[in-house]
Protein backbone atom coordinates (compact mmCIF):
# COMPACT_ATOMS: atom_id res chain seq x y z
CA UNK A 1 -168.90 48.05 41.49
CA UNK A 2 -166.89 44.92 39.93
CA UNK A 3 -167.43 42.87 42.70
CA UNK A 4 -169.87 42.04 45.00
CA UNK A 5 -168.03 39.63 47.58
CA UNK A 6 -164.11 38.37 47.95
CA UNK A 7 -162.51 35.04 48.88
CA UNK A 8 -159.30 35.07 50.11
CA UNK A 9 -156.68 32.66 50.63
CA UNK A 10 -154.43 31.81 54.34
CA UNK A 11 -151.44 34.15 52.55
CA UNK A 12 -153.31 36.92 51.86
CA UNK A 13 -155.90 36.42 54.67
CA UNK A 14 -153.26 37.26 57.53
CA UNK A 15 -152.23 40.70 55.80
CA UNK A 16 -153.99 43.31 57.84
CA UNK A 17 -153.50 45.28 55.18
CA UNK A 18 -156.04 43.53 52.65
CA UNK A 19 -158.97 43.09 55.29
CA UNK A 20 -158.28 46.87 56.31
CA UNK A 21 -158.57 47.55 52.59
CA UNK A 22 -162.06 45.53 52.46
CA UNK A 23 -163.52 46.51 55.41
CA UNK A 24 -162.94 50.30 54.72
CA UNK A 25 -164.87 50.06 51.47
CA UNK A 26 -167.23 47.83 52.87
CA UNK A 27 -167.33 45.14 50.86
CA UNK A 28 -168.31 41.49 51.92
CA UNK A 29 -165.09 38.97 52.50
CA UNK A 30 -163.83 35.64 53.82
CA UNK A 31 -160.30 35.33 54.63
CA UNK A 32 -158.85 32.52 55.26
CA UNK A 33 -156.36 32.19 58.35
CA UNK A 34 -154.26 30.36 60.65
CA UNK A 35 -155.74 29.81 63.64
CA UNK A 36 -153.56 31.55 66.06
CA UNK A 37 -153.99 34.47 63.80
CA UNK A 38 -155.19 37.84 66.03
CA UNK A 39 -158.34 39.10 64.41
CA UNK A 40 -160.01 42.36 65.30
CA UNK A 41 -163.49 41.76 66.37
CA UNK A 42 -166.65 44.23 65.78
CA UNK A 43 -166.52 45.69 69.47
CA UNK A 44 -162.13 46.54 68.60
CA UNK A 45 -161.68 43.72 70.92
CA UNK A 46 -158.48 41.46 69.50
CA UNK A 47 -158.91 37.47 70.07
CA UNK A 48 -157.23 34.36 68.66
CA UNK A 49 -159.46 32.91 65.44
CA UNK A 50 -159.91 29.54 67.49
CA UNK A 51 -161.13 30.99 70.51
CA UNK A 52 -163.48 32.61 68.31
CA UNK A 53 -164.68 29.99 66.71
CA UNK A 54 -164.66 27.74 70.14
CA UNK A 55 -166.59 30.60 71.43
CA UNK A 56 -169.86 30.06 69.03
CA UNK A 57 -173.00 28.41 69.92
CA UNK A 58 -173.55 24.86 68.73
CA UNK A 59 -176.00 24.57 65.94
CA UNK A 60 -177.90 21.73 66.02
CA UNK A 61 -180.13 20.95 63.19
C-alpha cells in the first residue's frame, strides 16, 4: 500500500469516477464538494451534501 488516506479537492471531488475508484479499493477519503453536489449515501440512498450535513446532530462540547 502507498497510501493510507486521500484528500481531494472540489474538482476532483465531484467526479464519480474518483470516489467510485476509492471506495472500490477501500481506501479512506475526503472529497471536497459543492454543496448541491448528489452524493450516494451508505444505505444507496442519493441526497444533496447540505441536506446531509443539515441533517447531523449538533455536537455540543
Amino acid at each position: 500500500m502507498l497510501f493510507g488516506w486521500v484528500a481531494v479537492d472540489e474538482a476532483y471531488g465531484q467526479a464519480r469516477y474518483v470516489r467510485v475508484w476509492l471506495e472500490e479499493r477501500r481506501r479512506a477519503h475526503v472529497l471536497a464538494t459543492k454543496r448541491n453536489d448528489i452524493l450516494i449515501i451508505a444505505t444507496g440512498r442519493e441526497a444533496r451534501a447540505d441536506q446531509l450535513v443539515a441533517a447531523l446532530p449538533v455536537r455540543v462540547e
